[in-house]
N, C-alpha and C. Protein backbone atom coordinates (compact mmCIF):
# COMPACT_ATOMS: atom_id res chain seq x y z
N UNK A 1 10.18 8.51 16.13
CA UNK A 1 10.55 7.36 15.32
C UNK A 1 10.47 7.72 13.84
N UNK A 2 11.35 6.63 12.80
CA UNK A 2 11.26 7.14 11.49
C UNK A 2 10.75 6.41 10.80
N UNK A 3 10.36 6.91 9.48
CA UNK A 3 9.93 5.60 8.50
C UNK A 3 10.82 6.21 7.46
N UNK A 4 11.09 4.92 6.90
CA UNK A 4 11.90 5.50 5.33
C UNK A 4 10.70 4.62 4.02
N UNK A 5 10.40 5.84 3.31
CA UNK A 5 9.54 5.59 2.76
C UNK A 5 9.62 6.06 1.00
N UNK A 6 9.64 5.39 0.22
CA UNK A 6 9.59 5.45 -1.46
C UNK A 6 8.86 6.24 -1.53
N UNK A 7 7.58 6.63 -1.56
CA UNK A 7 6.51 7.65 -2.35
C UNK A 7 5.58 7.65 -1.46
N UNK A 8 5.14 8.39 -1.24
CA UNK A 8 3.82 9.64 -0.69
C UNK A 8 3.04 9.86 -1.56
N UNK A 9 1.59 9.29 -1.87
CA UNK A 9 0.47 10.20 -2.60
C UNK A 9 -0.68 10.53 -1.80
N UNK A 10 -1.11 11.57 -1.71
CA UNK A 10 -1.22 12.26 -0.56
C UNK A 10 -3.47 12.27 -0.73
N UNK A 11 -3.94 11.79 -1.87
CA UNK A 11 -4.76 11.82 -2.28
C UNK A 11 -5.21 10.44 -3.53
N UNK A 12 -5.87 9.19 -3.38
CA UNK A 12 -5.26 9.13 -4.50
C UNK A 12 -6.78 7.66 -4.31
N UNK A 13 -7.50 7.49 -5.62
CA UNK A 13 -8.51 6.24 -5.96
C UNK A 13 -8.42 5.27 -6.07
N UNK A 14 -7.43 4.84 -5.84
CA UNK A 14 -6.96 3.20 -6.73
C UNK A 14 -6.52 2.41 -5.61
N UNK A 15 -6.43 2.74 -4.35
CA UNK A 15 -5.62 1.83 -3.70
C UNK A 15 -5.93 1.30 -2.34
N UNK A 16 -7.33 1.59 -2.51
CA UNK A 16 -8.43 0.94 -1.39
C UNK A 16 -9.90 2.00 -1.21
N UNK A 17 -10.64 1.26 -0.65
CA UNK A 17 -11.77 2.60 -0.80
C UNK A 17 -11.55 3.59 -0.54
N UNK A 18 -12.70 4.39 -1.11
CA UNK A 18 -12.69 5.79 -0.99
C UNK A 18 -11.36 6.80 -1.55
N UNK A 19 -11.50 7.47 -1.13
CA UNK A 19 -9.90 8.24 -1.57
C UNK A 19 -9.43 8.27 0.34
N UNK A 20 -7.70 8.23 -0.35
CA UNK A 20 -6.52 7.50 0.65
C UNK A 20 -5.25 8.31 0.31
N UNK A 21 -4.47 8.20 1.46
CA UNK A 21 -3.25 8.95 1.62
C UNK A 21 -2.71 7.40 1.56
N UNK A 22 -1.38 7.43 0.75
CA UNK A 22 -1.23 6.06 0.72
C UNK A 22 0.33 6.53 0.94
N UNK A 23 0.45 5.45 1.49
CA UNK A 23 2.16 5.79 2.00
C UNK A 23 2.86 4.15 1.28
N UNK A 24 4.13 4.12 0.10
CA UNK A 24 4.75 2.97 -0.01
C UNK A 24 6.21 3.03 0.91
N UNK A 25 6.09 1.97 1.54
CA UNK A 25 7.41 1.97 2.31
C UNK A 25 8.49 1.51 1.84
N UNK A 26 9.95 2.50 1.77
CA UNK A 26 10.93 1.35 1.68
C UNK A 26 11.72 0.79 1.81
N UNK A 27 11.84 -0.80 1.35
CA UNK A 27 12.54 -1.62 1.74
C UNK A 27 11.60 -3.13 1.25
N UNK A 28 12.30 -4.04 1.13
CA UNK A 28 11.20 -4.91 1.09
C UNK A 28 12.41 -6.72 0.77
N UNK A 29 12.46 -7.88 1.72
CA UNK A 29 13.29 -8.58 1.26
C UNK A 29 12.84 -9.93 1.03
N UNK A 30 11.13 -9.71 0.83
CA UNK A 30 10.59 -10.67 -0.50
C UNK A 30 11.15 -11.24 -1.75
N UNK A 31 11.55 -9.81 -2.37
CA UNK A 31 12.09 -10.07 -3.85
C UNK A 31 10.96 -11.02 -4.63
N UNK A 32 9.62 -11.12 -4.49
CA UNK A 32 9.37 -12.18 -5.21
C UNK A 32 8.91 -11.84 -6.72
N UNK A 33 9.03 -12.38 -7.83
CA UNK A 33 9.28 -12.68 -9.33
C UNK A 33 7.80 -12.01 -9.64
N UNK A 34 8.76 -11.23 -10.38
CA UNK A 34 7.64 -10.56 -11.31
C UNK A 34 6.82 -9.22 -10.75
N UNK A 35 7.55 -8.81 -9.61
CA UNK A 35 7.23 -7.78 -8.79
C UNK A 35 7.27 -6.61 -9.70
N UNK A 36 5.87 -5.80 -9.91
CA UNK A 36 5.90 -4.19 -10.14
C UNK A 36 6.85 -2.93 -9.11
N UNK A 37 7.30 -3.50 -8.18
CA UNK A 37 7.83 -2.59 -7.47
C UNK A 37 9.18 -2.39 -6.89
N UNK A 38 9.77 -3.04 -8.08
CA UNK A 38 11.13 -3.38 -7.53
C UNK A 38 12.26 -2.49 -7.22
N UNK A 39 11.94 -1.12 -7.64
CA UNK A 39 12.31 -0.13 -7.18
C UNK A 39 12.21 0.05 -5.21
N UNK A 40 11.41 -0.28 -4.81
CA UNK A 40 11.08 -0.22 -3.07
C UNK A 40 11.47 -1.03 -2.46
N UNK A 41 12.52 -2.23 -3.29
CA UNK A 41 12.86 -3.21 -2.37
C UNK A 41 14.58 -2.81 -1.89
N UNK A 42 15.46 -1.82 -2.17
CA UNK A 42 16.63 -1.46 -1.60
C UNK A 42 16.29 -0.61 0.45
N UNK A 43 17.10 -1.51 0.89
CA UNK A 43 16.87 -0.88 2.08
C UNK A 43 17.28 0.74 2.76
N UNK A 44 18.26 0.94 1.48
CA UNK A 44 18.94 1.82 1.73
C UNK A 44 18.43 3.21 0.74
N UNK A 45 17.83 2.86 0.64
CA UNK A 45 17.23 4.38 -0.23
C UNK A 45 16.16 4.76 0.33
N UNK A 46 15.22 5.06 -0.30
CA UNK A 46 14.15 6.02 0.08
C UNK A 46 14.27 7.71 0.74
N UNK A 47 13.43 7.79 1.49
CA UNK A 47 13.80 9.19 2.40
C UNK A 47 13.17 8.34 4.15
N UNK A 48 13.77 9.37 4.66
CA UNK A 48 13.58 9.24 5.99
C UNK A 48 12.55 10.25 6.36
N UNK A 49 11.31 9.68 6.98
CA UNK A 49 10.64 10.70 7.74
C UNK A 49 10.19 10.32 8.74
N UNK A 50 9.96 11.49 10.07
CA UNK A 50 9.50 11.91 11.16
C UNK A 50 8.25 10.69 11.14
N UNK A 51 7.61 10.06 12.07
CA UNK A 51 5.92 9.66 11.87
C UNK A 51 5.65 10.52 12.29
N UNK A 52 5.74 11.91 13.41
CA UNK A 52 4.46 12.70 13.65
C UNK A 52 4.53 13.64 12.75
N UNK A 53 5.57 13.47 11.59
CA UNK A 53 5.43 14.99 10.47
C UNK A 53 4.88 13.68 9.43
N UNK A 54 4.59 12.53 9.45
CA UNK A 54 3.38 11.99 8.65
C UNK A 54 2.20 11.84 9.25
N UNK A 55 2.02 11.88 10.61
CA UNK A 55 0.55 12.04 10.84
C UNK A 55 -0.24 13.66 11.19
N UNK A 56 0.71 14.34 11.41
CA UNK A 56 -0.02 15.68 10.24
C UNK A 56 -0.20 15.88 9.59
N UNK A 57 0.77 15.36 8.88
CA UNK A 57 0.39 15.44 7.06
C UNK A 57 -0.98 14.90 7.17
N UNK A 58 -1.37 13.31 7.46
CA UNK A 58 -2.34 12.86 7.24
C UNK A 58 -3.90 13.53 7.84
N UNK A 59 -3.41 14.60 9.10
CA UNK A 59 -4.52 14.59 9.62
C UNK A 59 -4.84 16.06 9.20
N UNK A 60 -4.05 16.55 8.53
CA UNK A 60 -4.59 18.17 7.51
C UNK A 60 -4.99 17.65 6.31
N UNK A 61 -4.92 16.59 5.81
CA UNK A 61 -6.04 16.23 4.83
C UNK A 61 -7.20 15.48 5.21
N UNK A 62 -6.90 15.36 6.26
CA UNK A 62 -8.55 14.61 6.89
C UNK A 62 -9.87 14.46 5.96
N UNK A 63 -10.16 15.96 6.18
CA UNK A 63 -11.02 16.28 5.08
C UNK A 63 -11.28 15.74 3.98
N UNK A 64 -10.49 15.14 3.47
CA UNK A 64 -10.53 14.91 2.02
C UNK A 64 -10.06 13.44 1.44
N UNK A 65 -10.41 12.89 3.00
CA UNK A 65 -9.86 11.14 2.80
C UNK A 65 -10.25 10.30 3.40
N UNK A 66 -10.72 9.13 3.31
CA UNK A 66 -11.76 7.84 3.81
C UNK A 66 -10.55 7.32 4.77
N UNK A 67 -9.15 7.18 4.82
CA UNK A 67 -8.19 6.46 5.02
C UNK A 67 -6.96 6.50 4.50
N UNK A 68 -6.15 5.59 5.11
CA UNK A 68 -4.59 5.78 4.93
C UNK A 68 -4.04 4.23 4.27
N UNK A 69 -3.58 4.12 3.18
CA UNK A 69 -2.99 2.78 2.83
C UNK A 69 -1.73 2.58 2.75
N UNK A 70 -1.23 1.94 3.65
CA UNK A 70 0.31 1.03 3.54
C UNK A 70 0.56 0.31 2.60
N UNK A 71 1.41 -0.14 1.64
CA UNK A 71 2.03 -0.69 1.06
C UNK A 71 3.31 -0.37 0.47
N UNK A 72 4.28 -0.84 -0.02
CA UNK A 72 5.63 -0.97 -0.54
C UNK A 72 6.28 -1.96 -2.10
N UNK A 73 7.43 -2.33 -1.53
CA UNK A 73 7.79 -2.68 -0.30
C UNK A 73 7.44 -3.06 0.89
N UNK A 74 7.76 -3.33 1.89
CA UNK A 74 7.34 -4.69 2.95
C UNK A 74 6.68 -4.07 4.14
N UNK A 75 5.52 -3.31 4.39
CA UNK A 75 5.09 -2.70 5.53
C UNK A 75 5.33 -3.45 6.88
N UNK A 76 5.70 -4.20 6.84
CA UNK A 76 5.92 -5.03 8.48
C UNK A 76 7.24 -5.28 8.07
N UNK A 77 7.70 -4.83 7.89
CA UNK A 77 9.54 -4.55 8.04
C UNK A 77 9.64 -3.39 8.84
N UNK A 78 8.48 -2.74 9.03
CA UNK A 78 8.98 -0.86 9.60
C UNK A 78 7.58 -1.31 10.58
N UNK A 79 6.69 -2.32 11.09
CA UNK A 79 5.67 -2.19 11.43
C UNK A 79 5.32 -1.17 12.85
N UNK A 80 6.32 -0.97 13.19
CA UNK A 80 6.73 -0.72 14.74
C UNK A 80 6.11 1.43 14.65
N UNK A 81 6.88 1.80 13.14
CA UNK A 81 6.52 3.12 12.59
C UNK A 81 5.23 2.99 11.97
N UNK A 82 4.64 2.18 11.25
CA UNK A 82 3.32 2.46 10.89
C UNK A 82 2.41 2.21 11.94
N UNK A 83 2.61 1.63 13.13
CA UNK A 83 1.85 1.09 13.99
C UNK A 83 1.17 2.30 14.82
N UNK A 84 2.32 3.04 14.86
CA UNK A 84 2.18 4.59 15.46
C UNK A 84 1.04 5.04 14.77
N UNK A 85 1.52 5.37 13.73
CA UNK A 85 1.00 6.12 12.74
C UNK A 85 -0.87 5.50 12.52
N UNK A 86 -0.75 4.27 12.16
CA UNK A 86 -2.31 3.21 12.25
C UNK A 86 -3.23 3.88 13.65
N UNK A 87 -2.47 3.78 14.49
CA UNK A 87 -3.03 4.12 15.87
C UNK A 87 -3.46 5.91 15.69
N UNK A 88 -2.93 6.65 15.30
CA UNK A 88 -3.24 7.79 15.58
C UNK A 88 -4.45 8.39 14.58
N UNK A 89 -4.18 7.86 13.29
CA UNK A 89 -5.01 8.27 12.14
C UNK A 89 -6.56 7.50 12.65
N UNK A 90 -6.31 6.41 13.21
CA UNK A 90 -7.82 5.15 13.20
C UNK A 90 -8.89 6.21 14.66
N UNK A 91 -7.44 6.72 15.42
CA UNK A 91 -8.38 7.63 16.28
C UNK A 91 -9.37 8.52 15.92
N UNK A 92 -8.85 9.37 14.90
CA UNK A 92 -9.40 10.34 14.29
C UNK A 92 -10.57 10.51 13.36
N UNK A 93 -10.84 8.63 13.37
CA UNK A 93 -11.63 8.39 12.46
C UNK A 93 -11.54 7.50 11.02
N UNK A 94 -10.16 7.70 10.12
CA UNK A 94 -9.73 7.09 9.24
C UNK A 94 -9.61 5.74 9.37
N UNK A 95 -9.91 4.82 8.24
CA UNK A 95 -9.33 3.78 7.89
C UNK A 95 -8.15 3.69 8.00
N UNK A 96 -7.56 2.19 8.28
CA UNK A 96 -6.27 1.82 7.23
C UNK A 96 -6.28 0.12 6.88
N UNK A 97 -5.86 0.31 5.62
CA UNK A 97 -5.64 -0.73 4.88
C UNK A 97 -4.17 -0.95 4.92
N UNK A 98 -3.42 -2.27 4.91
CA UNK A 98 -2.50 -2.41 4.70
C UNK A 98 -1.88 -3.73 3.95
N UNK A 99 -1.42 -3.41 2.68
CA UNK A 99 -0.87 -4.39 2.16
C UNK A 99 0.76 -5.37 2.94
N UNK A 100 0.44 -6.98 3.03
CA UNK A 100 1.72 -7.79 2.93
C UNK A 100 2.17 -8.86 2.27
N UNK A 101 3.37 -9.03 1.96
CA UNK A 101 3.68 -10.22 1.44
C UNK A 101 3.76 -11.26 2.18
N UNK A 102 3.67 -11.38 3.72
CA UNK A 102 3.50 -11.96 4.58
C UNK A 102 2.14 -12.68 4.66
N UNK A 103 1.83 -13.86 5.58
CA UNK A 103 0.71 -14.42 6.02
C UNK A 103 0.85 -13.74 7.45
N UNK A 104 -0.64 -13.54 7.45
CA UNK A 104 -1.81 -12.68 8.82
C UNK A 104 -1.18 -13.98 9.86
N UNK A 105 -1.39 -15.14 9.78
CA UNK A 105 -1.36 -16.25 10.62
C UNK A 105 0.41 -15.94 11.16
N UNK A 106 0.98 -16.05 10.17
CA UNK A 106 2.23 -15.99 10.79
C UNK A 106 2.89 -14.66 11.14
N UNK A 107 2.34 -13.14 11.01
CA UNK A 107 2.23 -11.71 11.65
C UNK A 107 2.01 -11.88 13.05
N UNK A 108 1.12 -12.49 12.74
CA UNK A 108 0.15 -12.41 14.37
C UNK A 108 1.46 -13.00 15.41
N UNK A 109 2.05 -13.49 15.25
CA UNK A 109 3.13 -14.74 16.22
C UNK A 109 4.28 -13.94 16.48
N UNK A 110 4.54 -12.30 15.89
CA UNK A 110 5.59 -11.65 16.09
C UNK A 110 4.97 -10.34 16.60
N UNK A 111 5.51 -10.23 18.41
CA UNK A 111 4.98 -9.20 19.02
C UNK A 111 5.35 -7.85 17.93
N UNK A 112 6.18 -7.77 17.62
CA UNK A 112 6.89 -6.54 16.87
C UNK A 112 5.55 -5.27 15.73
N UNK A 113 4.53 -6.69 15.66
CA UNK A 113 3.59 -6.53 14.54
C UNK A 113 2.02 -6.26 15.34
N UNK A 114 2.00 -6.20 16.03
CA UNK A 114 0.99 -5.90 17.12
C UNK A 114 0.14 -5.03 17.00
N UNK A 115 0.57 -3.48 17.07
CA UNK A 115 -0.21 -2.45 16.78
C UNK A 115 -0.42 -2.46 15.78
N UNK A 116 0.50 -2.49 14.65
CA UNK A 116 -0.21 -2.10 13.01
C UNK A 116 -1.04 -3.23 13.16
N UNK A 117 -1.09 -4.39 13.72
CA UNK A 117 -2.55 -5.43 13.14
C UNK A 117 -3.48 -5.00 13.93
N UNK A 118 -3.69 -4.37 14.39
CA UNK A 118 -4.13 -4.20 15.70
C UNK A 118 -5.36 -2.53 15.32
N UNK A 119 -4.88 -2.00 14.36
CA UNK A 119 -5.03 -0.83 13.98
C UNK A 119 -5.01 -0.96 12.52
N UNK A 120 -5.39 -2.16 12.13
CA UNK A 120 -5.94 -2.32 10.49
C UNK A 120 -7.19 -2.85 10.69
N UNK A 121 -8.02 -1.90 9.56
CA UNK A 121 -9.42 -2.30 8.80
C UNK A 121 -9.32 -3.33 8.25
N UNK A 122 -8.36 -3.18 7.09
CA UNK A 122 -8.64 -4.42 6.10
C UNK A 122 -6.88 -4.90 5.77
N UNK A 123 -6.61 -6.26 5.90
CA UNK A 123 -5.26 -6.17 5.87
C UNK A 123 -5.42 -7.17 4.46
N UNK A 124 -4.56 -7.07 3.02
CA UNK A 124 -4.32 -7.79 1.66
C UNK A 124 -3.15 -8.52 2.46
N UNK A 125 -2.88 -10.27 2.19
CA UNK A 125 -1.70 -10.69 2.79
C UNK A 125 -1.45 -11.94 1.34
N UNK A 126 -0.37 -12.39 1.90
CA UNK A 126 0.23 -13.34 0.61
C UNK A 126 1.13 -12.55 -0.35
N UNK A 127 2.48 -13.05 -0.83
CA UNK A 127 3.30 -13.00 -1.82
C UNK A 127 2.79 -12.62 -2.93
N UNK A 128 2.85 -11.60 -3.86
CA UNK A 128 2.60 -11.96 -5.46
C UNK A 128 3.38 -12.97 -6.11
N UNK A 129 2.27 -13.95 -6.53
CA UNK A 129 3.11 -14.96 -7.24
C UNK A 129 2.96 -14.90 -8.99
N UNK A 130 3.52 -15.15 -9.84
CA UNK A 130 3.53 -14.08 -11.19
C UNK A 130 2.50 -15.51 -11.79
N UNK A 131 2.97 -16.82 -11.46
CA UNK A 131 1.97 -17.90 -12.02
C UNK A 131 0.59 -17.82 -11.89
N UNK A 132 0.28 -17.26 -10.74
CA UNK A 132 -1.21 -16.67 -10.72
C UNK A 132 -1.63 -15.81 -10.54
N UNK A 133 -1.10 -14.83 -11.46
CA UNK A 133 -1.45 -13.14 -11.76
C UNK A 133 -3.27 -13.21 -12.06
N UNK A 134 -3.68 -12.25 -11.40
CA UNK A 134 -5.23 -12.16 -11.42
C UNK A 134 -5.63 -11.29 -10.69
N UNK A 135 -6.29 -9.89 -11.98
CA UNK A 135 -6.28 -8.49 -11.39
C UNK A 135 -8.26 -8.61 -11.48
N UNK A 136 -8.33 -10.09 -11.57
CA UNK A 136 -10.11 -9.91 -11.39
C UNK A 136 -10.66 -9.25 -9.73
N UNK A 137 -10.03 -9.36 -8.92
CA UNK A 137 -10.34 -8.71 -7.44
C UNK A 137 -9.60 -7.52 -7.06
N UNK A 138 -10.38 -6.41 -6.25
CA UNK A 138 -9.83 -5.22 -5.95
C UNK A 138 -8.57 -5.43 -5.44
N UNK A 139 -7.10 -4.36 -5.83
CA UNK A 139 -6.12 -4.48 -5.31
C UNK A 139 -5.23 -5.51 -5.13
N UNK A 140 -5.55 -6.65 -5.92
CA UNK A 140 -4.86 -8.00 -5.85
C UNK A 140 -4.17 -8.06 -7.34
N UNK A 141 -2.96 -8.45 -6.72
CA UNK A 141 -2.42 -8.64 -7.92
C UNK A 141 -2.08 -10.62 -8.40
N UNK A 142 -2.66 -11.19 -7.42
CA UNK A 142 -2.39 -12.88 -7.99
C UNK A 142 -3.10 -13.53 -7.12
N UNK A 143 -3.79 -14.62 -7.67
CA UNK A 143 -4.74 -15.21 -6.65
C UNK A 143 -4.73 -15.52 -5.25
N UNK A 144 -3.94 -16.02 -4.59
CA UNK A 144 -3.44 -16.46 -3.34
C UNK A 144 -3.44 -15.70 -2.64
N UNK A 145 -3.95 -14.18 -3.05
CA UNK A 145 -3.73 -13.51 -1.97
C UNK A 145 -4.70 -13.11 -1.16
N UNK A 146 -4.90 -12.90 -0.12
CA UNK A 146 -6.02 -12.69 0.78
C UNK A 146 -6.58 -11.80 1.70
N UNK A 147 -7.77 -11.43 1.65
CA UNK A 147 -8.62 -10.38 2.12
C UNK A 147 -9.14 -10.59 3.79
N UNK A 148 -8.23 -9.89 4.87
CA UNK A 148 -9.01 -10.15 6.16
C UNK A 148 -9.49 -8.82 6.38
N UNK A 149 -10.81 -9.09 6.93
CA UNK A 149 -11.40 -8.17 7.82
C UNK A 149 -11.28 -7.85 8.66
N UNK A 150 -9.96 -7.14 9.57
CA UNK A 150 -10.08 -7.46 11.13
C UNK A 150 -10.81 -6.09 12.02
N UNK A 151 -11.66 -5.77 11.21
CA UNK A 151 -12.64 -4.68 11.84
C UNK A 151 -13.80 -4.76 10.95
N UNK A 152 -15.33 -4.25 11.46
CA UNK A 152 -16.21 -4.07 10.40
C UNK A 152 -16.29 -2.82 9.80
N UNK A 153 -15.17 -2.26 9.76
CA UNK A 153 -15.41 -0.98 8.90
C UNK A 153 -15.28 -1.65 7.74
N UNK A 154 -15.12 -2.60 7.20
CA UNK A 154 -15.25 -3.05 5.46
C UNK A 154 -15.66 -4.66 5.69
N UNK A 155 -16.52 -4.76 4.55
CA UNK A 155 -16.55 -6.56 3.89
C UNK A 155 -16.90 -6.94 2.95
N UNK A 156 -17.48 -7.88 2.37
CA UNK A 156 -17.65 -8.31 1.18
C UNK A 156 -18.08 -7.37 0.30
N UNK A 157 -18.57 -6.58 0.49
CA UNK A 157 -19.30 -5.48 -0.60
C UNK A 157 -18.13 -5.02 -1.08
N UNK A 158 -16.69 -4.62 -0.89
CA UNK A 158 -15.90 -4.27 -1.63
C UNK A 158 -16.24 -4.73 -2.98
N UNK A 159 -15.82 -5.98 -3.04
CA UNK A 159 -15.75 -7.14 -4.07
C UNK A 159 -16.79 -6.13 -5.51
N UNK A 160 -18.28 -5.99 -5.25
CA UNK A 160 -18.58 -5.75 -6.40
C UNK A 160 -18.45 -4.34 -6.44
N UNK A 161 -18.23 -3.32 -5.14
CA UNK A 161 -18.48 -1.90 -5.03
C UNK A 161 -17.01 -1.91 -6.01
N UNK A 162 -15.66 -2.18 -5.79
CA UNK A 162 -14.45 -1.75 -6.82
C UNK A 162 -14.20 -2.34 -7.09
N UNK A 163 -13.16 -2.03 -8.57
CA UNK A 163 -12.79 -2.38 -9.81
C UNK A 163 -11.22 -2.21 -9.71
N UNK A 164 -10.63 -2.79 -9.99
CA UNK A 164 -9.02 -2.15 -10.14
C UNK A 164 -9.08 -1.32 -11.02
N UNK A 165 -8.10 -0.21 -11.09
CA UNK A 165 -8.04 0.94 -11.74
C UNK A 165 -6.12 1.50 -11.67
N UNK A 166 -6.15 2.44 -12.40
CA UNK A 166 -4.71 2.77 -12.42
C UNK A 166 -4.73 4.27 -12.28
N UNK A 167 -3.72 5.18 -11.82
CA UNK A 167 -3.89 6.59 -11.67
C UNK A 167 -2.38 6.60 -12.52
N UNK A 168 -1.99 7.74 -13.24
CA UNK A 168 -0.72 8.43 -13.74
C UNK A 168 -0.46 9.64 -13.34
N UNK A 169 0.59 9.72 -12.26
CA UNK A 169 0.24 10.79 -11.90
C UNK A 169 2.35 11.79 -12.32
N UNK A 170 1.62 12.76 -12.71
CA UNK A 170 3.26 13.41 -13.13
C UNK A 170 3.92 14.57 -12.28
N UNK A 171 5.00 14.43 -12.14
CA UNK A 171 5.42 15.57 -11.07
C UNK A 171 5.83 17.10 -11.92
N UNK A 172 6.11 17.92 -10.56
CA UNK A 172 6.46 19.29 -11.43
C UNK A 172 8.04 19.22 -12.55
N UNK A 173 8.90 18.08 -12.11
CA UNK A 173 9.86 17.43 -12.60
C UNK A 173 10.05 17.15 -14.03
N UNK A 174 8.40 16.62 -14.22
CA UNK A 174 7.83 15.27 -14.92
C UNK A 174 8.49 14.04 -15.02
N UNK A 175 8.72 13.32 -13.39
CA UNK A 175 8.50 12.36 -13.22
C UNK A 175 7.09 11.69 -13.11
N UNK A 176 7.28 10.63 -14.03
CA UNK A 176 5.97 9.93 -14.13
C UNK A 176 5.35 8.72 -13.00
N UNK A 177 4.33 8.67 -12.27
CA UNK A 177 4.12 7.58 -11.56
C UNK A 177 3.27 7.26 -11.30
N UNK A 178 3.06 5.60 -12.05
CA UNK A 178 2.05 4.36 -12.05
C UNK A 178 1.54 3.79 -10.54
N UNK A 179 0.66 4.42 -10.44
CA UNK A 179 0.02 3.16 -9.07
C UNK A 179 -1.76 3.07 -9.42
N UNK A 180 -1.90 1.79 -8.88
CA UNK A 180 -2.71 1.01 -8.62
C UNK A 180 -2.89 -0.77 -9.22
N UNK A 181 -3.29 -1.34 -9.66
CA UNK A 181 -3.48 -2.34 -9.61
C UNK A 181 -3.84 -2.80 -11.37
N UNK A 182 -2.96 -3.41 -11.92
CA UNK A 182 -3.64 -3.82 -13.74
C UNK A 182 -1.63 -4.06 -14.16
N UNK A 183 -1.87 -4.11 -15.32
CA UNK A 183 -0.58 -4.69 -16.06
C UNK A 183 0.05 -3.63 -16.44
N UNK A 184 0.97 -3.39 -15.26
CA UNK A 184 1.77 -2.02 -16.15
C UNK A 184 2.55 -1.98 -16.95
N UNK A 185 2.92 -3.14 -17.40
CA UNK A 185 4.27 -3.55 -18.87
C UNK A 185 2.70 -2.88 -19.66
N UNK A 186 2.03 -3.68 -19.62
CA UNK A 186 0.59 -3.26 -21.08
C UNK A 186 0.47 -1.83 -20.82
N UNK A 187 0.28 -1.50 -20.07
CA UNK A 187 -0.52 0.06 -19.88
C UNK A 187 0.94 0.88 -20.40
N UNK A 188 2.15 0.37 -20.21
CA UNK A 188 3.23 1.26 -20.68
C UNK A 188 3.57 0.94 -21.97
N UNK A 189 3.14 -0.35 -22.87
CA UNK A 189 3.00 -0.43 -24.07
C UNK A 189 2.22 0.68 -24.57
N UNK A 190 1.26 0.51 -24.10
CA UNK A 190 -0.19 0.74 -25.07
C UNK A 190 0.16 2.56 -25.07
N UNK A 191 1.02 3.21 -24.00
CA UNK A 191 1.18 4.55 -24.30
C UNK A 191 2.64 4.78 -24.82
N UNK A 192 3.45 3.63 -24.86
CA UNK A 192 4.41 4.55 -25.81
C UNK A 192 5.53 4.42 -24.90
N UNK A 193 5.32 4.04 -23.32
CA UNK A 193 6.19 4.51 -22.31
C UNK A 193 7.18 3.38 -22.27
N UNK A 194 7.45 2.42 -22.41
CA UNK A 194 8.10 1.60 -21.91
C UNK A 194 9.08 1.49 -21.38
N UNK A 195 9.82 2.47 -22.10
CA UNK A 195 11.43 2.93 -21.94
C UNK A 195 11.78 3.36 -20.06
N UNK A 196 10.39 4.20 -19.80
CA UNK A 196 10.69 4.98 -18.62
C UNK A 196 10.27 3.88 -17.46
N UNK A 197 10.14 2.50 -17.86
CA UNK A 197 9.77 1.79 -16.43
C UNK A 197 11.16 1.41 -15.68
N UNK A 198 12.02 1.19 -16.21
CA UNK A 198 13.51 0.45 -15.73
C UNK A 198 13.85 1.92 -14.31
């Protein structure tokens, strides 16, 4: 099976505990206002990959990672490929976190979504809504959005253990790329960048 997926960081602090192989998927037909990621919402781009040439990938860095984080673009648009993937890494030991714009309540009601819920630690759910932007909680980008536990590998201690944070990370290219969680119009002011977000 395939996933078509925007960006691969293969190591990375910002985007759930511990350090994480974070996979953004893409595609995404939310569209909702004021989205940082509007680049991941075309269905038709990204790259196409293998899941078992991503869960090697994931499981030769083992070593060097608490877990695996989903987000995009719309991870339960492809749930059927991460589900695989959730299942094989959670064997081995790893976390996964997975971000949606979706409600957990209304996931749950579509067999399609089964394994990936099924094979998440900690699932972030709710729309970003731009009226209630609020980067006071880990990984959230607007209030409404919500933190389930559906395993005890994590709980409330997140809350004071992390901080949102941002990584910049540059390629051999020097393409530049923003992930984690804070105001990236400001953070691309405040360095000069602005030009390169479009």
């Amino acid at each position: 099976m395939q996933l078509r997926v925007f960006n691969i960081i293969k190591n990375t602090k910002v985007e759930g505990p511990g350090n994480r192989y974070c996979i953004w998927v893409q595609g995404c037909s939310r569209h909702c206002k004021g989205c940082q990621a509007v680049h991941t919402w075309a269905h038709d781009k990204g790259e196409l990959y293998e899941t078992e040439y991503i869960i090697l990938d994931i499981l030769k860095n083992q070593e060097k990672i608490e877990g695996v984080t989903f987000l995009g673009g719309e991870p339960f648009e492809q749930a059927e490929a991460l589900g695989i993937i959730a299942e094989r890494v959670r064997a081995k030991g790893l976390s996964v976190l997975c971000f949606t714009g979706g409600k957990y309540e209304d996931l749950r009601e579509n067999s399609e979504n089964q394994k990936l819920l099924a094979n998440t630690d900690l699932l972030i759910d709710g729309e970003f809504i731009q009226e209630l932007t609020d980067y006071s909680r880990p990984w959230c980008g607007s209030s409404n959005q919500r933190y389930h536990f559906l395993t005890d590998r994590y709980n409330e201690e997140i809350f004071t253990k992390y901080k949102n944070k941002v990584e910049v990370n540059i390629s051999k290219n020097g393409q530049i790329f923003i992930n984690g969680m804070g105001d990236f119009d400001e953070i691309l002011r405040k360095v000069d960048l602005i030009g390169l977000k479009k």
